[in-house]
N, C-alpha and C. Protein backbone atom coordinates (compact mmCIF):
# COMPACT_ATOMS: atom_id res chain seq x y z
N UNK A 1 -2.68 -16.90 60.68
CA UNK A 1 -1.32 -16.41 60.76
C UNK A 1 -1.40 -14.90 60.88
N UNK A 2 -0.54 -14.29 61.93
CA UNK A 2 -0.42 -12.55 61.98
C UNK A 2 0.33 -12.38 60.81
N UNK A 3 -0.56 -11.16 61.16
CA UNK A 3 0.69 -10.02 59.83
C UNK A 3 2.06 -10.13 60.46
N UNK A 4 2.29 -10.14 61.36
CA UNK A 4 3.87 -9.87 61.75
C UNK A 4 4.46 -11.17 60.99
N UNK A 5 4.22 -12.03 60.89
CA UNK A 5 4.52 -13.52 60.67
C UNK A 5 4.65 -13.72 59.62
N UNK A 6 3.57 -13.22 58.92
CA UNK A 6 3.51 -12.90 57.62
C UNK A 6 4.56 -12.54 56.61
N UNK A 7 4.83 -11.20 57.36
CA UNK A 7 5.43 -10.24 57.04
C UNK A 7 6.93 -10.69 56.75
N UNK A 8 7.66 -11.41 58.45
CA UNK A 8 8.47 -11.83 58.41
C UNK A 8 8.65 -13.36 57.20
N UNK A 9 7.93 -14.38 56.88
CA UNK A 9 7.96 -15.15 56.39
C UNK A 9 7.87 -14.69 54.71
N UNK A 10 7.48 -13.51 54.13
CA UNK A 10 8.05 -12.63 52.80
C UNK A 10 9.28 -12.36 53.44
N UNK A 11 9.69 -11.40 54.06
CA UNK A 11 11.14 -11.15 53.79
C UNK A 11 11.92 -12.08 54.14
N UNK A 12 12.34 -13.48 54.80
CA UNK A 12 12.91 -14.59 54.37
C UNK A 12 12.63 -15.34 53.60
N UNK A 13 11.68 -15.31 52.85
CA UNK A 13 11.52 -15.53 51.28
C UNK A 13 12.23 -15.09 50.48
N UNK A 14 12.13 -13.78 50.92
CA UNK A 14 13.09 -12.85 49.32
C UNK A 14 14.29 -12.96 49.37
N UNK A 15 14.80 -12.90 51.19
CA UNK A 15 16.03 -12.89 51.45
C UNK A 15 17.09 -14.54 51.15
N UNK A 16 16.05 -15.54 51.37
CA UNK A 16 16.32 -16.71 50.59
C UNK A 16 16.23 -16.72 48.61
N UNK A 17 15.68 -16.27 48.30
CA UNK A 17 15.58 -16.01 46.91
C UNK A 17 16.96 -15.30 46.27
N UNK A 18 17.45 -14.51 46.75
CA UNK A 18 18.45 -13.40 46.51
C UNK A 18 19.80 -14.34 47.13
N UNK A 19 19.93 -15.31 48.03
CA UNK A 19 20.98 -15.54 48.28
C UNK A 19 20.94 -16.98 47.33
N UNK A 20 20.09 -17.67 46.85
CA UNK A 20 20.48 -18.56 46.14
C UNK A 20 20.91 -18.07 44.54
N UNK A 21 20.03 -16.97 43.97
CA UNK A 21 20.98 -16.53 42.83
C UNK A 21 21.94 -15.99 42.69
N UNK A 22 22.89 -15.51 43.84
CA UNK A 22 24.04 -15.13 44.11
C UNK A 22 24.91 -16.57 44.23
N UNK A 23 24.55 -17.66 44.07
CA UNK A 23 25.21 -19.01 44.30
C UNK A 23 25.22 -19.45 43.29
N UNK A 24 24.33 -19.02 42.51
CA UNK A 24 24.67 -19.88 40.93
C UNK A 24 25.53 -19.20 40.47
N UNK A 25 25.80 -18.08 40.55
CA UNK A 25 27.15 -17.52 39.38
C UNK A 25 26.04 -16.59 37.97
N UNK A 26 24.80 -16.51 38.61
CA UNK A 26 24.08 -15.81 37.26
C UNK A 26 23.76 -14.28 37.35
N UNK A 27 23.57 -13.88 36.68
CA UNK A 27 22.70 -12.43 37.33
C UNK A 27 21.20 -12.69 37.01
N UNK A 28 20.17 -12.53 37.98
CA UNK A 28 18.85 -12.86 37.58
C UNK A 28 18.65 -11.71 38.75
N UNK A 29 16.94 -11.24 37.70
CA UNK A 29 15.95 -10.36 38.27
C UNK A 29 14.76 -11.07 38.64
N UNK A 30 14.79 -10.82 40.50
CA UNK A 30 14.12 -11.74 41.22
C UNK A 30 12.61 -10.89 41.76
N UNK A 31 11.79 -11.62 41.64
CA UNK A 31 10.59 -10.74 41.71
C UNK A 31 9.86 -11.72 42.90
N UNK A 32 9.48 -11.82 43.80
CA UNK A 32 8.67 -12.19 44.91
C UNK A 32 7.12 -11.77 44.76
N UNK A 33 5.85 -12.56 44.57
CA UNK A 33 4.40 -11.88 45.10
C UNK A 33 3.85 -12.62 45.80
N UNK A 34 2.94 -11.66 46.67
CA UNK A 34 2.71 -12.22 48.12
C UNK A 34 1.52 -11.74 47.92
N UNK A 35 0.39 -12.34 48.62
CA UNK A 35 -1.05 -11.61 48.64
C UNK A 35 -0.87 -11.15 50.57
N UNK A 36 -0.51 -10.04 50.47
CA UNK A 36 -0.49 -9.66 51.90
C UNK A 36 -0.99 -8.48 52.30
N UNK A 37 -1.20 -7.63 51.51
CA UNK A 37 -1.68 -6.09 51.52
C UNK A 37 -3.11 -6.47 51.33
N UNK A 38 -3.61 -5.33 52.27
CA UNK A 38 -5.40 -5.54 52.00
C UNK A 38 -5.60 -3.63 51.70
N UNK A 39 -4.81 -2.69 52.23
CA UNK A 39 -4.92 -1.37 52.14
C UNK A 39 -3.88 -0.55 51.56
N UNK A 40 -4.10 1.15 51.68
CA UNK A 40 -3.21 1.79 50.95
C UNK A 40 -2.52 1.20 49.68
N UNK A 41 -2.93 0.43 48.98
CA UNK A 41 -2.19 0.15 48.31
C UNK A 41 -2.43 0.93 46.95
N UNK A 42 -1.73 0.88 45.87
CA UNK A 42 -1.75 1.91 44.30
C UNK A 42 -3.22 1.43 43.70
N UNK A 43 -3.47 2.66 42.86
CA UNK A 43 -4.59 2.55 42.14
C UNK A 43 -5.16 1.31 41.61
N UNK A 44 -4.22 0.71 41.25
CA UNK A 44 -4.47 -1.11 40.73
C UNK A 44 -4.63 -2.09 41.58
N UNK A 45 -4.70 -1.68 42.91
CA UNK A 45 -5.00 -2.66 43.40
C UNK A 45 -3.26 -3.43 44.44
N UNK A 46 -2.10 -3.24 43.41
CA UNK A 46 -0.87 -3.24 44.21
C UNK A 46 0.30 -2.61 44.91
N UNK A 47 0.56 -2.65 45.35
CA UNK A 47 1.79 -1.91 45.82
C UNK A 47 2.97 -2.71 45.56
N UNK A 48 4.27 -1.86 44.78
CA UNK A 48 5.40 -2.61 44.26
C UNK A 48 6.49 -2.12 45.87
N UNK A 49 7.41 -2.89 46.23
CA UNK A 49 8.86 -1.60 46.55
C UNK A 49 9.99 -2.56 45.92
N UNK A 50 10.51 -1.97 45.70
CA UNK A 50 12.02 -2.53 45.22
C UNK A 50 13.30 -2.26 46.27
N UNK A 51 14.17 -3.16 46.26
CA UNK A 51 15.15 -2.54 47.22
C UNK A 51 16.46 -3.76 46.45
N UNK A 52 17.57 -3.19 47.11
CA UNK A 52 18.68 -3.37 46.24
C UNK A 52 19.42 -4.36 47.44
N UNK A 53 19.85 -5.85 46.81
CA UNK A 53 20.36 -6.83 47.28
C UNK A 53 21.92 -6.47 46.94
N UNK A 54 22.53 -7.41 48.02
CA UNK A 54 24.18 -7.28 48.35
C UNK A 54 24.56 -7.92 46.41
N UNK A 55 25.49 -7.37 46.09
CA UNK A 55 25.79 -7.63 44.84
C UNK A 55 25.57 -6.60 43.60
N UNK A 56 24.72 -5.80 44.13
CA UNK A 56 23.59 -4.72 43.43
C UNK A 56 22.90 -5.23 42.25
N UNK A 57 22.28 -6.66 42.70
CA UNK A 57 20.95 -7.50 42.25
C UNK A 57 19.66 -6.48 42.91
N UNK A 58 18.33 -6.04 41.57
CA UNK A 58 17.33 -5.18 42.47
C UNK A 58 16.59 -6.87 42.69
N UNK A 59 15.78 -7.04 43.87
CA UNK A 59 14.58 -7.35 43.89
C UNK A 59 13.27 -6.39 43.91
N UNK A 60 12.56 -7.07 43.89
CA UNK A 60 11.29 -6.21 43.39
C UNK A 60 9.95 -7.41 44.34
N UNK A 61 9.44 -6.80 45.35
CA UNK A 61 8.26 -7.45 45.42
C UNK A 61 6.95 -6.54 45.26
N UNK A 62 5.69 -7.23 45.11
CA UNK A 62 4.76 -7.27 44.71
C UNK A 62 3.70 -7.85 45.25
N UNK A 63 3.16 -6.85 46.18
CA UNK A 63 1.66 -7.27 47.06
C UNK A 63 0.64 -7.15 46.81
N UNK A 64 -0.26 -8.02 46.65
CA UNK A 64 -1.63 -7.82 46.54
C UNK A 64 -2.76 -8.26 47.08
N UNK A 65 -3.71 -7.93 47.68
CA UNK A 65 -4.73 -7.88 47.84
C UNK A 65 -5.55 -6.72 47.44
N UNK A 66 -7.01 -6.91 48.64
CA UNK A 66 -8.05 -6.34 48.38
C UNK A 66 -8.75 -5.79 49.50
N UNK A 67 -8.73 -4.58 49.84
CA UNK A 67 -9.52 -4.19 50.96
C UNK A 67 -10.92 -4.47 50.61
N UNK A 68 -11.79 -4.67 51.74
CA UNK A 68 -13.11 -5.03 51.71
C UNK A 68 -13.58 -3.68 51.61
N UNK A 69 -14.50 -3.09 50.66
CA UNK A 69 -14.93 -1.97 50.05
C UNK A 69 -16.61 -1.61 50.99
N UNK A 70 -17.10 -2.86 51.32
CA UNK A 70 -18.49 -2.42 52.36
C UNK A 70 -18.66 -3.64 52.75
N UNK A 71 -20.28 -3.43 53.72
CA UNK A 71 -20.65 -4.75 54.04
C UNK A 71 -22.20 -4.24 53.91
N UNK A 72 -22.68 -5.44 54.26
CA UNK A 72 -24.17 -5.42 54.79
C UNK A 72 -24.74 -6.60 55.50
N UNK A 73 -25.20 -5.65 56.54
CA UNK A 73 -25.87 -6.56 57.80
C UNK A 73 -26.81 -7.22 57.34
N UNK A 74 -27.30 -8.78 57.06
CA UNK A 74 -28.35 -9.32 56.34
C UNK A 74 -29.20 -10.23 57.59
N UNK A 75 -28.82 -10.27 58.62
CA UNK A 75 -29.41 -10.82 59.59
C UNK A 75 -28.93 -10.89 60.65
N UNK A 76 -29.44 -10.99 61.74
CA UNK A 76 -29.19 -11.22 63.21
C UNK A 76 -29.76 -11.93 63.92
N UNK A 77 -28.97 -12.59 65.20
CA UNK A 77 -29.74 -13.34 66.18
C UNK A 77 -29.27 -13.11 67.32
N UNK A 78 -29.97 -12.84 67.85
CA UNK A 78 -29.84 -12.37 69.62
C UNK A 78 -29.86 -14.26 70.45
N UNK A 79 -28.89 -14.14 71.51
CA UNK A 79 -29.03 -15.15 72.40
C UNK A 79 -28.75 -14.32 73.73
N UNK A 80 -28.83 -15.27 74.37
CA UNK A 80 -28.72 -14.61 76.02
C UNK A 80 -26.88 -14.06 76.02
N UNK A 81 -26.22 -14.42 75.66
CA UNK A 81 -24.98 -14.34 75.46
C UNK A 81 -24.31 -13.44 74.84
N UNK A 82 -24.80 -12.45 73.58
CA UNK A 82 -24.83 -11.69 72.59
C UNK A 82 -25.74 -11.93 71.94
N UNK A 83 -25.16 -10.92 70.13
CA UNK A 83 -25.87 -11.12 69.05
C UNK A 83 -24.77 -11.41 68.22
N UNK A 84 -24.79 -12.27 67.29
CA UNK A 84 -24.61 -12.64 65.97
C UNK A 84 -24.89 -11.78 64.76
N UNK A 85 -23.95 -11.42 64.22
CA UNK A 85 -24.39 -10.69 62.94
C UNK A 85 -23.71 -11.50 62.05
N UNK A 86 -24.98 -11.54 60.41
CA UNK A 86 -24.94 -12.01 59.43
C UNK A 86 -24.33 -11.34 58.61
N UNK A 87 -23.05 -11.25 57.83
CA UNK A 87 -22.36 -10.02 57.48
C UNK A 87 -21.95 -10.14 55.79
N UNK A 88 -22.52 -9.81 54.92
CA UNK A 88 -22.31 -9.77 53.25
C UNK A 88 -21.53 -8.91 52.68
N UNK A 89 -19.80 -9.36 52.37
CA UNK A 89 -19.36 -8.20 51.71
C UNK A 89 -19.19 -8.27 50.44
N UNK A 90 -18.46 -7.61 49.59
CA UNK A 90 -18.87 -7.58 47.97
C UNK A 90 -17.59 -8.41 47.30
N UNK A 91 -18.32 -9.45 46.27
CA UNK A 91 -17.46 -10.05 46.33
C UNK A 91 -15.88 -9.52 45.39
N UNK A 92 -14.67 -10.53 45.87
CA UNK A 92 -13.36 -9.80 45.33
C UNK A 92 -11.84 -11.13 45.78
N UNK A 93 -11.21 -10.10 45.52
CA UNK A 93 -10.03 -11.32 45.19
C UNK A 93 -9.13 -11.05 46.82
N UNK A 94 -9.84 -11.24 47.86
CA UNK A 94 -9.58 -11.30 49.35
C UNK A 94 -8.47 -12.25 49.46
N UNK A 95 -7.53 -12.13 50.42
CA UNK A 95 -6.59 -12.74 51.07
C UNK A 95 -7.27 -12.58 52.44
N UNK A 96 -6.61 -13.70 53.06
CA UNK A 96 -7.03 -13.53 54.67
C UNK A 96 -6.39 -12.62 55.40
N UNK A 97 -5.56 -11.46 55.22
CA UNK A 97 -5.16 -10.95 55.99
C UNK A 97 -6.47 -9.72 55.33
N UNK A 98 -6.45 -9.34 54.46
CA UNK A 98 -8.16 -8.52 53.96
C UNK A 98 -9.32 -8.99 54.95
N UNK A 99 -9.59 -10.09 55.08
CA UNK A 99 -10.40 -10.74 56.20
C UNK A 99 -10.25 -10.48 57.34
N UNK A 100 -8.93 -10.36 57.76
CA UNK A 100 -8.70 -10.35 59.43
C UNK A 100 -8.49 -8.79 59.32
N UNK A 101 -8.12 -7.87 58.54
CA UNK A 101 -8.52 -6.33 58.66
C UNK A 101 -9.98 -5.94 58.87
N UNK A 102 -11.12 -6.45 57.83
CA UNK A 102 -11.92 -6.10 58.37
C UNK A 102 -12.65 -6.64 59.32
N UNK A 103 -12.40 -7.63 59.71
CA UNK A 103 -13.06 -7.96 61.15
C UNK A 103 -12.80 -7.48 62.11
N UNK A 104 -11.15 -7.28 61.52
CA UNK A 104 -10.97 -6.29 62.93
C UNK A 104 -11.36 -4.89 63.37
N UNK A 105 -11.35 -4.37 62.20
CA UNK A 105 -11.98 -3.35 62.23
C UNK A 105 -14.02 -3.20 63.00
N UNK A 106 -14.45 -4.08 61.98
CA UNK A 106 -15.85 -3.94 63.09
C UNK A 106 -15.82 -4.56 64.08
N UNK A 107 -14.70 -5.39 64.86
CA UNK A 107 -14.84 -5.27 66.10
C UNK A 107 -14.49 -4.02 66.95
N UNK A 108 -13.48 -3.42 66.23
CA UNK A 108 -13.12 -2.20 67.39
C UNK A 108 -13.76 -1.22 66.88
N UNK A 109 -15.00 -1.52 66.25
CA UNK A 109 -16.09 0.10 65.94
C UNK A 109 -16.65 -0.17 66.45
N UNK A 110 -17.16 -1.77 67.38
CA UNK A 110 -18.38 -1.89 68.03
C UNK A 110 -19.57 -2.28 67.53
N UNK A 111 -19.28 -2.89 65.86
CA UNK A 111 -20.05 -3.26 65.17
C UNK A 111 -20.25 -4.27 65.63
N UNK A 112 -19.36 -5.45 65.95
CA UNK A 112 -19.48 -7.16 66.27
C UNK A 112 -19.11 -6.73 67.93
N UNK A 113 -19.89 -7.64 68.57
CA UNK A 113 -19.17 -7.62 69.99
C UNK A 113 -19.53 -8.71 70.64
N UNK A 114 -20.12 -9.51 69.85
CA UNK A 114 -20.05 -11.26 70.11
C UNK A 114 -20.04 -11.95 68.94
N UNK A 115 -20.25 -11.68 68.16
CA UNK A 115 -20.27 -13.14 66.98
C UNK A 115 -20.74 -12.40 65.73
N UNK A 116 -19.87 -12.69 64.94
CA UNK A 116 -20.44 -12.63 63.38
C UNK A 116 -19.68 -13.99 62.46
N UNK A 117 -20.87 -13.96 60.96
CA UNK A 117 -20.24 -14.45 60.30
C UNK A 117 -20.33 -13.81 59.20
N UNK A 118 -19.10 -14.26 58.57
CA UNK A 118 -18.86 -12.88 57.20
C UNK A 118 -18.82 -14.11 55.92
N UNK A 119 -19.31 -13.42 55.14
CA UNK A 119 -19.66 -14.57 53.60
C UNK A 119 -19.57 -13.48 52.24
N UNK A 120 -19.18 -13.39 51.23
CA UNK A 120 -20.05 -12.81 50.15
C UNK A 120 -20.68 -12.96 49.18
N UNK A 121 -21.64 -13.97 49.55
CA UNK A 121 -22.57 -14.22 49.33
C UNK A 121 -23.95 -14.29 49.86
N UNK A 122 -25.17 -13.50 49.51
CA UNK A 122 -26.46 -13.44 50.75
C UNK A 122 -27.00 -14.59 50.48
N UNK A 123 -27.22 -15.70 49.69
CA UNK A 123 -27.30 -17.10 49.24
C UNK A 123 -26.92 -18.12 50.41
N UNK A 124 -25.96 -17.24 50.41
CA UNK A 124 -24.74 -18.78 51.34
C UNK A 124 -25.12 -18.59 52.57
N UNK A 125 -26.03 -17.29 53.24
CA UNK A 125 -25.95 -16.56 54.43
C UNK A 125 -27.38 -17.74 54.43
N UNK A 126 -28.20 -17.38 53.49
CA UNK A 126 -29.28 -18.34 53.99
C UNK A 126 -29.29 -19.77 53.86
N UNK A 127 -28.55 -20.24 53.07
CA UNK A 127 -27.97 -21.63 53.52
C UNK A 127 -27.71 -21.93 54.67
N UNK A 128 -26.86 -21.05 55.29
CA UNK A 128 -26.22 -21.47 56.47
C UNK A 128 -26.72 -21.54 57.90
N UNK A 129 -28.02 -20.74 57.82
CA UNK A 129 -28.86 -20.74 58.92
C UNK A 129 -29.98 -21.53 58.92
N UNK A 130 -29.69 -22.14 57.80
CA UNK A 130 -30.95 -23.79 57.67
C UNK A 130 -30.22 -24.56 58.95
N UNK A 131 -31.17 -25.95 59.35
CA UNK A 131 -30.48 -26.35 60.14
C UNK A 131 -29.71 -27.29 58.76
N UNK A 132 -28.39 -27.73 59.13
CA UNK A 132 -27.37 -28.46 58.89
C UNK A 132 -28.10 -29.63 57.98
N UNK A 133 -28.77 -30.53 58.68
CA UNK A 133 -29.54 -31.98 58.44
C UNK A 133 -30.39 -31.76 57.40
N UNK A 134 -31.31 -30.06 57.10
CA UNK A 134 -32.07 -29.42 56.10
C UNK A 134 -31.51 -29.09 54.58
N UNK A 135 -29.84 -28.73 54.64
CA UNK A 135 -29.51 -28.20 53.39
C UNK A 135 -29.30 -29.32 52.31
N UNK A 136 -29.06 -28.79 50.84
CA UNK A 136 -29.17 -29.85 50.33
C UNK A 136 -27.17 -29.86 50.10
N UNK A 137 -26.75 -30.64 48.87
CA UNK A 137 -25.47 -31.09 48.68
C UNK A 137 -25.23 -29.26 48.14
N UNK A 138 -26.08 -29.12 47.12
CA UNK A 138 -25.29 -27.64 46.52
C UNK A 138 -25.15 -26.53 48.09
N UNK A 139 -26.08 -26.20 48.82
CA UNK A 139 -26.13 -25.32 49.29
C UNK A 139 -24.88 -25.76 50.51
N UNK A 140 -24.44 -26.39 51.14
CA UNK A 140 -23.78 -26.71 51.47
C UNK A 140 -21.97 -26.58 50.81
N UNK A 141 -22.18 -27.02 49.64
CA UNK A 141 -20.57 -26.39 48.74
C UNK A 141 -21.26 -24.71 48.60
N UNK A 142 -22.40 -24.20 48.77
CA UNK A 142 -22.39 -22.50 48.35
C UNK A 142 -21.62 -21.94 49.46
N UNK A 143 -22.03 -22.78 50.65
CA UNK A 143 -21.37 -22.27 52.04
C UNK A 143 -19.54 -22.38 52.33
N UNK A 144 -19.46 -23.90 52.01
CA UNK A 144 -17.85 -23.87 51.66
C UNK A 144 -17.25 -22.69 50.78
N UNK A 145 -17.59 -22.51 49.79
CA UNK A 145 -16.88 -21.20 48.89
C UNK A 145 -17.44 -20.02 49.18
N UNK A 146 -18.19 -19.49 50.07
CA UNK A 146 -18.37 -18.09 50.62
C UNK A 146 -18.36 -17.74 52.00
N UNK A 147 -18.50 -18.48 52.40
CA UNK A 147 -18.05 -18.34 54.17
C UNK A 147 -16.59 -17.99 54.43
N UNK A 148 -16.53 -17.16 54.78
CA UNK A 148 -14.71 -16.51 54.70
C UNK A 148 -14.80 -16.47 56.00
N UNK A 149 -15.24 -16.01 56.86
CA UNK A 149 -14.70 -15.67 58.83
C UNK A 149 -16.12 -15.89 59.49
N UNK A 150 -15.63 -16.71 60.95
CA UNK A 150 -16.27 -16.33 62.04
C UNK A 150 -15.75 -15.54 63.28
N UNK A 151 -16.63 -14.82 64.38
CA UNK A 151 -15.75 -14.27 65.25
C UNK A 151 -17.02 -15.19 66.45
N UNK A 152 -16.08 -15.54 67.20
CA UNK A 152 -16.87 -16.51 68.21
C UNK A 152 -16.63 -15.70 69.39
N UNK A 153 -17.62 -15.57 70.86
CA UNK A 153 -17.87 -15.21 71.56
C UNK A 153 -16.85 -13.63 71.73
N UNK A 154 -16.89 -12.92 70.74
CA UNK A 154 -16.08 -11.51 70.72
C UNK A 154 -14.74 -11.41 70.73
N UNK A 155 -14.00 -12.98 71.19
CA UNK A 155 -12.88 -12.75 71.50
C UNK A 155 -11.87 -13.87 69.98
N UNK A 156 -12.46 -14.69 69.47
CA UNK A 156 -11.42 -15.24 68.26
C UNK A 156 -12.63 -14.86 67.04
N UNK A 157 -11.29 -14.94 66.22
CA UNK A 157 -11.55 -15.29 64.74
C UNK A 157 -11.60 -16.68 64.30
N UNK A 158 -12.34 -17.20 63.26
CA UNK A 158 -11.58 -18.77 62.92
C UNK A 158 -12.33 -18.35 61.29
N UNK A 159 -11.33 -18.68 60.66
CA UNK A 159 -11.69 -18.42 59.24
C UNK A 159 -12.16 -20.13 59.05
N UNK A 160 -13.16 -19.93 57.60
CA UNK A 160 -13.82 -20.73 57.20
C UNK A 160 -13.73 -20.77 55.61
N UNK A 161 -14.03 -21.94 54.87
CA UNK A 161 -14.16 -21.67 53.89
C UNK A 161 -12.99 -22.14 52.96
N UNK A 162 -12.77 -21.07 52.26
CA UNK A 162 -11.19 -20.88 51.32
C UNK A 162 -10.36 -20.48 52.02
N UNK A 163 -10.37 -20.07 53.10
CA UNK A 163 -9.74 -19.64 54.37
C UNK A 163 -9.17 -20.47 55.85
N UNK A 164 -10.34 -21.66 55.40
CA UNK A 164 -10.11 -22.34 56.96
C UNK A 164 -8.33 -23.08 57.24
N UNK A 165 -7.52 -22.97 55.71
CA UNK A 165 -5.88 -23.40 56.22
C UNK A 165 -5.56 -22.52 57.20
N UNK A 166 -5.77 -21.33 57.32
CA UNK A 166 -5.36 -20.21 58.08
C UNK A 166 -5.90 -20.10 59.89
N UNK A 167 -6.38 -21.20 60.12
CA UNK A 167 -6.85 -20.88 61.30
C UNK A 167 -7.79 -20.27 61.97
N UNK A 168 -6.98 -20.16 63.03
CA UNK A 168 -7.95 -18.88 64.08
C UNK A 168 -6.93 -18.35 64.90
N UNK A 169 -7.34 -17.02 65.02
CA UNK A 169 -6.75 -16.41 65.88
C UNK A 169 -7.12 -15.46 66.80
N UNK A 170 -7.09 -15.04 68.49
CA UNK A 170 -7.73 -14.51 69.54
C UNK A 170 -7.34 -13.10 68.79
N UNK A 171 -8.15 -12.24 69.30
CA UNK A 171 -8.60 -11.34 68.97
C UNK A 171 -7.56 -10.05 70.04
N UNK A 172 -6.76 -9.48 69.52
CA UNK A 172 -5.71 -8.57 70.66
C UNK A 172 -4.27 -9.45 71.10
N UNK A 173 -4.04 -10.67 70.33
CA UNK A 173 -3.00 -11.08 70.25
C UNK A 173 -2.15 -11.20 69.36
């Protein structure tokens, strides 16, 4: 899912939230949180804004995520086609839109320009390059819970993992 989509699907959230407590006849303080921010956000990690609903009810939402703080390149494989990079970031309390920032980002530094996969875990990285038929039952769930994104032939994303509800999405759309 885009951020735009995103974005829009919080504020008809809130904007649904705010018009049903105006229907009960109550006064209530309505608070919305969304894990949608991966940057700029306050020292803690969130960013609040408040803004003032018809009635002069405040809402108050509350975003959080986690920008990805580094990475490290733990392996590569060259094919005739590109290279693949093996990509370890540190682990944290990621939303997929944190995911789809930084991928996007090392794609348009020129870091990825055919394929990576991103995990944070270097465990799960070598799990995953066993062949398939080789791993055992654990290493296989290590891969389910740390495999967060792939970027396939330079041009999509397809999240994996704790991530894979979210799709995939082309890369400049």
């Amino acid at each position: 899912m885009n951020r735009s989509r995103q974005v829009r699907l919080l504020a008809l959230s809130g904007l649904l939230a705010v018009v049903g407590a105006a229907c009960d006849g109550e006064t209530a303080d309505l608070t919305t949180t969304s894990s949608l921010v991966s940057g700029g956000t306050t020292p803690s990690g969130e960013a609040t804004t408040t803004s003032v609903a018809p009635g002069g009810e405040s809402t108050s939402t509350t975003l959080v995520g986690e920008t990805v703080s580094g990475h490290e390149i733990v392996a590569r494989e060259s094919e005739s086609a590109g290279e693949t990079l093996y990509i370890v970031i540190p682990p944290g309390a990621y939303t997929d839109v944190d995911i789809e920032n930084f991928v996007l980002d090392l794609v348009e530094s020129g870091t990825v320009t055919f394929g990576a996969e991103v995990f944070d875990d270097a465990a799960a990285v070598d799990a995953y390059r066993k062949p398939e038929a080789d791993r055992t039952e654990e290493e296989t769930a290590l891969i389910a819970q740390h495999h967060f994104a792939s970027v396939l032939n330079g041009t999509t994303v397809q999240y994996q993992g704790p991530f894979a509800s979210s799709g995939e999405f082309v890369i400049g759309s």
